[in-house]
N, C-alpha and C. Protein backbone atom coordinates (compact mmCIF):
# COMPACT_ATOMS: atom_id res chain seq x y z
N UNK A 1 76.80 -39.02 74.01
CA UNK A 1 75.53 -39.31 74.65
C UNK A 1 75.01 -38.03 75.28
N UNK A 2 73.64 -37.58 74.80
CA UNK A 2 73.59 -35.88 75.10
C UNK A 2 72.88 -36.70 76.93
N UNK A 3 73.27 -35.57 77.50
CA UNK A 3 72.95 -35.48 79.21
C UNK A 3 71.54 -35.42 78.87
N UNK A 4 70.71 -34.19 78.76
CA UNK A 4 69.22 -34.42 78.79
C UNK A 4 68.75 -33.72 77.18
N UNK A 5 67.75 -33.89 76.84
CA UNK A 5 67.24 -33.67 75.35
C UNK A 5 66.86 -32.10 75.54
N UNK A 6 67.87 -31.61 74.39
CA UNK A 6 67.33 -30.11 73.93
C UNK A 6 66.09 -29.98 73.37
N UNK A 7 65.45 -28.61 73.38
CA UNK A 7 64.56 -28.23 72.58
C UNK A 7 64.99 -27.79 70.98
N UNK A 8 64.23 -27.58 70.55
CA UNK A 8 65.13 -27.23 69.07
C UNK A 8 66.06 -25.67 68.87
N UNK A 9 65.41 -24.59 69.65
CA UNK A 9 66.26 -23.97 69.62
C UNK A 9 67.62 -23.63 70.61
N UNK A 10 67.60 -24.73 71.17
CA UNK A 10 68.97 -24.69 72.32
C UNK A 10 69.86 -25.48 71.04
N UNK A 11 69.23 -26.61 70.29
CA UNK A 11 70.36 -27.30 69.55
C UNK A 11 70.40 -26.53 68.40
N UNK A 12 69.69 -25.25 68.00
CA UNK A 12 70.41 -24.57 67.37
C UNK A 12 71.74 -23.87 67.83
N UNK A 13 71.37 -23.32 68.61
CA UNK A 13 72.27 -22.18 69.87
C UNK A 13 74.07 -23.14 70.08
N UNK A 14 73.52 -24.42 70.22
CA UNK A 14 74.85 -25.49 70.25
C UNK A 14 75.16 -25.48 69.29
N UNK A 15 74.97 -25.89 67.80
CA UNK A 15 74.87 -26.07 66.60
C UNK A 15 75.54 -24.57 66.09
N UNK A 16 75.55 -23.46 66.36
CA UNK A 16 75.89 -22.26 66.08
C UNK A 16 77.18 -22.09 66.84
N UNK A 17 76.99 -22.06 68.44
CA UNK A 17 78.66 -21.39 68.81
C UNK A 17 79.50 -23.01 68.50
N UNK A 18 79.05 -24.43 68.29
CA UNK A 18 80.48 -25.29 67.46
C UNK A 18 80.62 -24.78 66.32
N UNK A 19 79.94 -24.06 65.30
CA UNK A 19 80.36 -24.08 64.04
C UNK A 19 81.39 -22.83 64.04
N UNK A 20 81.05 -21.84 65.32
CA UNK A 20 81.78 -20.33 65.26
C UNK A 20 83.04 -20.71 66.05
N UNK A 21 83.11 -22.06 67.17
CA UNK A 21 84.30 -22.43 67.51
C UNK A 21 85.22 -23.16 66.33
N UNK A 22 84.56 -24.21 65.45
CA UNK A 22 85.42 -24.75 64.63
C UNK A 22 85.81 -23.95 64.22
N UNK A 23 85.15 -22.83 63.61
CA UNK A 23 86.23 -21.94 62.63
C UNK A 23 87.38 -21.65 63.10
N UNK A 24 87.14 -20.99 64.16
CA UNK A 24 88.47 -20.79 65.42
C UNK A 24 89.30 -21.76 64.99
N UNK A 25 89.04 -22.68 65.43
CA UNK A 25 89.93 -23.63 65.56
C UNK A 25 90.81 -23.82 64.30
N UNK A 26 90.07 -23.75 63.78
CA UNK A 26 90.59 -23.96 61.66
C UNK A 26 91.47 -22.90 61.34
N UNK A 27 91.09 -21.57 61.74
CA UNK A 27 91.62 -20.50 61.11
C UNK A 27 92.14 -19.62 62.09
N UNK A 28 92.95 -20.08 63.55
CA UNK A 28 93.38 -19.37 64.53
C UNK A 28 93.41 -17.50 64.16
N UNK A 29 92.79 -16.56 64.75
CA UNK A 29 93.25 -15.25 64.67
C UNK A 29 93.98 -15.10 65.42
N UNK A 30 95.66 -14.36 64.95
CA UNK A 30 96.63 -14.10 65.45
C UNK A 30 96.86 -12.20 65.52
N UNK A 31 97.52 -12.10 66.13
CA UNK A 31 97.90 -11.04 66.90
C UNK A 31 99.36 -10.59 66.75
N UNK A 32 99.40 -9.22 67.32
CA UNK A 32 101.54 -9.37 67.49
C UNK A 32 102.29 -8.93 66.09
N UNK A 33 103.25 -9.73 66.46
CA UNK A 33 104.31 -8.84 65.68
C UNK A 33 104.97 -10.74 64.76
N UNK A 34 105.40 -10.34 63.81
CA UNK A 34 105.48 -11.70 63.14
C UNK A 34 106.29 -12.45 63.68
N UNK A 35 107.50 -12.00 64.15
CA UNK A 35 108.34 -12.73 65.48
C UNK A 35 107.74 -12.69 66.32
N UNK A 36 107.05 -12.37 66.82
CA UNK A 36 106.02 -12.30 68.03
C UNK A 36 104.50 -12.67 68.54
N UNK A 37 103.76 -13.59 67.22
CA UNK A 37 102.55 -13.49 67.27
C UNK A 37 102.27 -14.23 68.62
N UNK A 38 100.91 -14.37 68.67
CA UNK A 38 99.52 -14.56 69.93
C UNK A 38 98.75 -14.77 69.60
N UNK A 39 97.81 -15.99 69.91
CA UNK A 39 96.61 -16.57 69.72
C UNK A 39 95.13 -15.57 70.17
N UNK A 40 94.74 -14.77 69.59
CA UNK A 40 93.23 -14.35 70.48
C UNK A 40 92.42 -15.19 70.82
N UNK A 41 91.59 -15.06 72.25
CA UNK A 41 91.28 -16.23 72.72
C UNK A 41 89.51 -16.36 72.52
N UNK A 42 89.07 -17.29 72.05
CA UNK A 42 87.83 -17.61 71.44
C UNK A 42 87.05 -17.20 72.89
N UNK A 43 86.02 -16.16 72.85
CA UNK A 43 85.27 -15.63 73.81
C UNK A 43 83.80 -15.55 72.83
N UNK A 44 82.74 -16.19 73.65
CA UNK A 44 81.28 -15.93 73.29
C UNK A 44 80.64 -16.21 74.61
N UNK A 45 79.94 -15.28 74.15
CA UNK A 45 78.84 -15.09 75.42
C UNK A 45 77.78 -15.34 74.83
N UNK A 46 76.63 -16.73 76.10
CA UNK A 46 75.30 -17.53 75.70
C UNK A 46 75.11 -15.95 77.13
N UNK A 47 73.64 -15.40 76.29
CA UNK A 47 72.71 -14.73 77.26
C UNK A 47 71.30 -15.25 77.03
N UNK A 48 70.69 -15.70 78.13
CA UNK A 48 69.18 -15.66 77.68
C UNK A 48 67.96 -15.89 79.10
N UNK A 49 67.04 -16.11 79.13
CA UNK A 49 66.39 -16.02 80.15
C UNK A 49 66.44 -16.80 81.24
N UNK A 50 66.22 -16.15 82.06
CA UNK A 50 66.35 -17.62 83.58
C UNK A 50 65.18 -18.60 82.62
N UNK A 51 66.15 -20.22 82.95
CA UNK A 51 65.62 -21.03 82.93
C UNK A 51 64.76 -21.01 81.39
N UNK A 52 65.60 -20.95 80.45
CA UNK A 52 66.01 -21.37 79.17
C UNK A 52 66.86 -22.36 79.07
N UNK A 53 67.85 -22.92 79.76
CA UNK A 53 68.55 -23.94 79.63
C UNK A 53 69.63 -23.83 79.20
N UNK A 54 70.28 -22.62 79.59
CA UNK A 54 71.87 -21.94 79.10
C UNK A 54 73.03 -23.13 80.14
N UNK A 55 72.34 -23.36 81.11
CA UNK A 55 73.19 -24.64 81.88
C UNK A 55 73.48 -26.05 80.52
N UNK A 56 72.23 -26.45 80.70
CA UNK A 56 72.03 -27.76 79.54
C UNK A 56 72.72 -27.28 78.73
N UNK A 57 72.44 -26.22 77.87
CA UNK A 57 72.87 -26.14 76.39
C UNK A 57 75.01 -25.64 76.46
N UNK A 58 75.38 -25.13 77.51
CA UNK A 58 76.78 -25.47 77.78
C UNK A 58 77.34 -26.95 78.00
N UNK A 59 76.73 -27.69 78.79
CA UNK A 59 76.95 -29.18 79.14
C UNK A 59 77.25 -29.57 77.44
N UNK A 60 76.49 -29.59 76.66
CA UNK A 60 75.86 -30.27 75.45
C UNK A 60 77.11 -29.71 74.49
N UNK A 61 77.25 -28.64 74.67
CA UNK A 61 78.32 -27.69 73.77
C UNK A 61 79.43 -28.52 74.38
N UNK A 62 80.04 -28.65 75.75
CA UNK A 62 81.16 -28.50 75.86
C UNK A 62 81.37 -29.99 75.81
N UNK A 63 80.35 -31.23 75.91
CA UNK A 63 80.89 -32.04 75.76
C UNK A 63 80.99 -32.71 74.27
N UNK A 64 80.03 -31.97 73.36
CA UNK A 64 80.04 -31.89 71.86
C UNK A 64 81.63 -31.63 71.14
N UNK A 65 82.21 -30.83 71.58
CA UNK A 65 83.54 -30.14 71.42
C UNK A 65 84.44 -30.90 71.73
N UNK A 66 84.76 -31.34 72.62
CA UNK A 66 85.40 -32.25 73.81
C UNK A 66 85.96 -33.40 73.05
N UNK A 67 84.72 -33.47 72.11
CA UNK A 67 85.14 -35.06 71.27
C UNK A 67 85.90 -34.65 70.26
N UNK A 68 86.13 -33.23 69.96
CA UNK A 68 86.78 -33.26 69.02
C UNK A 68 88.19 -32.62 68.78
N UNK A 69 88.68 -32.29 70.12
CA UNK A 69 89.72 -32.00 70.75
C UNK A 69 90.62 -33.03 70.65
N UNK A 70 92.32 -32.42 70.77
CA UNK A 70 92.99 -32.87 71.25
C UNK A 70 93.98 -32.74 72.59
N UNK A 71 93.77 -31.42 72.81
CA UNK A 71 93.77 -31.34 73.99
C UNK A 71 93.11 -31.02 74.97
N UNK A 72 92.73 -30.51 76.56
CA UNK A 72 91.76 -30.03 77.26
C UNK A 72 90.80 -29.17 76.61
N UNK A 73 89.28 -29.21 76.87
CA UNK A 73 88.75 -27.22 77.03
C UNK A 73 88.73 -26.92 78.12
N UNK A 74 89.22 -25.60 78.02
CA UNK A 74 89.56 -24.69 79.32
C UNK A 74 88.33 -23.56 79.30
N UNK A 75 87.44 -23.51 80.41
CA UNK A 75 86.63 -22.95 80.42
C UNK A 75 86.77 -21.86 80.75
């Protein structure tokens, strides 16, 4: 149930960092030594103008995601 209605390009902006998280998720990049590997940790940065709706459009992302978890997101 989205919190409040995006404009179209915020539900692009959502629509873009889930598809760049699923991949993550699908295709973990690892690190290390083969006895040793490490998860790199999925980092993106939303920049955009005051009051564009980078609040909303995280809400929307993180509870978009959320559903498709099995365990926590850790912000």
């Amino acid at each position: 149930m989205p919190i409040t209605k995006l404009h179209p390009y915020q539900e692009q902006a959502v629509h873009t960092i889930s598809q760049k998280f699923t991949n993550y998720i699908t295709n973990p990049p690892l690190t290390g030594t083969e006895k040793s590997p490490y998860l790199i940790p999925f980092i993106y940065s939303l920049k955009s103008i005051t009051g564009s709706g980078k609040t909303a459009m995280l809400a929307a992302l993180t509870s978009q995601l959320s559903e498709n978890l099995t365990s926590p997101l850790i912000l």
